[in-house]
Protein backbone atom coordinates (compact mmCIF):
# COMPACT_ATOMS: atom_id res chain seq x y z
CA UNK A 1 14.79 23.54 -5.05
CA UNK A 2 12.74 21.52 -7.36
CA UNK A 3 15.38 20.88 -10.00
CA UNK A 4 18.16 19.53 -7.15
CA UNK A 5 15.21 17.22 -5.66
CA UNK A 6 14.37 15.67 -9.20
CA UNK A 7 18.26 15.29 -10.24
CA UNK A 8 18.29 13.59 -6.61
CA UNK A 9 15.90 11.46 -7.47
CA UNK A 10 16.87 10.79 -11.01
CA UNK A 11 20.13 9.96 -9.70
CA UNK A 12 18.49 7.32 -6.78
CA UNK A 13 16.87 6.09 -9.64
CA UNK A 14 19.34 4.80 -11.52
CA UNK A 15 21.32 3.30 -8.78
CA UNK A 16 18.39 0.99 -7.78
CA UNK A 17 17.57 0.49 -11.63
CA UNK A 18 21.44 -0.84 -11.60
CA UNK A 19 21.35 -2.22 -8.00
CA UNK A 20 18.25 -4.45 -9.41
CA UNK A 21 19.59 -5.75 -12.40
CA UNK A 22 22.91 -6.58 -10.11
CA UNK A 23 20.55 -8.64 -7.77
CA UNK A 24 18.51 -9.98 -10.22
CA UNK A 25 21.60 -11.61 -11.95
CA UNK A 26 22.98 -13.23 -9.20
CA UNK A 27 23.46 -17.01 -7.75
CA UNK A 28 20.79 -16.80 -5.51
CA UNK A 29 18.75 -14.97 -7.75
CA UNK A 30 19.17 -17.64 -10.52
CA UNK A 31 18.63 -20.37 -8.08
CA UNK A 32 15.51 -19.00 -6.94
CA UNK A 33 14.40 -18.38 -10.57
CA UNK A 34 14.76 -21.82 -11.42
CA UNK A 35 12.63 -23.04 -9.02
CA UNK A 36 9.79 -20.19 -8.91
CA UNK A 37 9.92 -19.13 -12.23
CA UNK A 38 10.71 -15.43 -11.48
CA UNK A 39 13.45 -13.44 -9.67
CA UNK A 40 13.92 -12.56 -6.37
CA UNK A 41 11.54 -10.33 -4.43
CA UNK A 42 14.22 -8.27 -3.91
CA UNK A 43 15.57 -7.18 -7.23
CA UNK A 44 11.92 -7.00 -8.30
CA UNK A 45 11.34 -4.48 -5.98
CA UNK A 46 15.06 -2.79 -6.19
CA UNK A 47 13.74 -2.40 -10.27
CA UNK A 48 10.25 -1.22 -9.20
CA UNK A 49 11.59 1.41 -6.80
CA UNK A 50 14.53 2.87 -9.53
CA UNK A 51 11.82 2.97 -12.51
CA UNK A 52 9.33 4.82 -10.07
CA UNK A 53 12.03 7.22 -8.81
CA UNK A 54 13.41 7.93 -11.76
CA UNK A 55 10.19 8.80 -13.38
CA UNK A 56 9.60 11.15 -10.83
CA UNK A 57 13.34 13.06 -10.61
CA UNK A 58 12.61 12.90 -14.47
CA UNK A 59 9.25 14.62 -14.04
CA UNK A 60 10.72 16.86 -11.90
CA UNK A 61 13.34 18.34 -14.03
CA UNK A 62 10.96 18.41 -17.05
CA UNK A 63 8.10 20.14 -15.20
CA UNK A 64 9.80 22.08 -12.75
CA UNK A 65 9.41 26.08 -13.77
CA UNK A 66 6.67 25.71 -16.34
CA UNK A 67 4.09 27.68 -14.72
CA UNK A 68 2.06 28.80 -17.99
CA UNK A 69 1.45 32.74 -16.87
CA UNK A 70 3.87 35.45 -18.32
CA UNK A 71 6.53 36.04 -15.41
């Protein structure tokens, strides 16, 4: 159960991660950059949300079964 919630994750991840970049790379984005000095709020937190979810699906996967006792 686990290992199908962190590839879940991993997967959400990496849509946001790309989703983020996307956003962060557009028009508007480049307009508001200009003026502010950094991206939109969005992207920022489209990128925050991926690298977080990712990192846990990742975790997940990794860590998922390693109990340390002999089965």
């Amino acid at each position: 159960m686990n290992k199908m919630l962190g590839i879940a994750l991993l997967v959400v991840g990496v849509i946001l991660l790309v989703w983020g970049v996307n956003a962060s790379e557009s028009v508007g984005s480049k307009i508001s950059e200009t003026f502010t000095g950094s991206p939109t709020d969005k992207s920022i937190w489209l990128i925050i949300g991926g690298v977080v979810s990712g990192i846990t699906g990742a975790g997940l996967l990794i860590f998922t079964g390693r109990h340390g006792g002999a089965a």
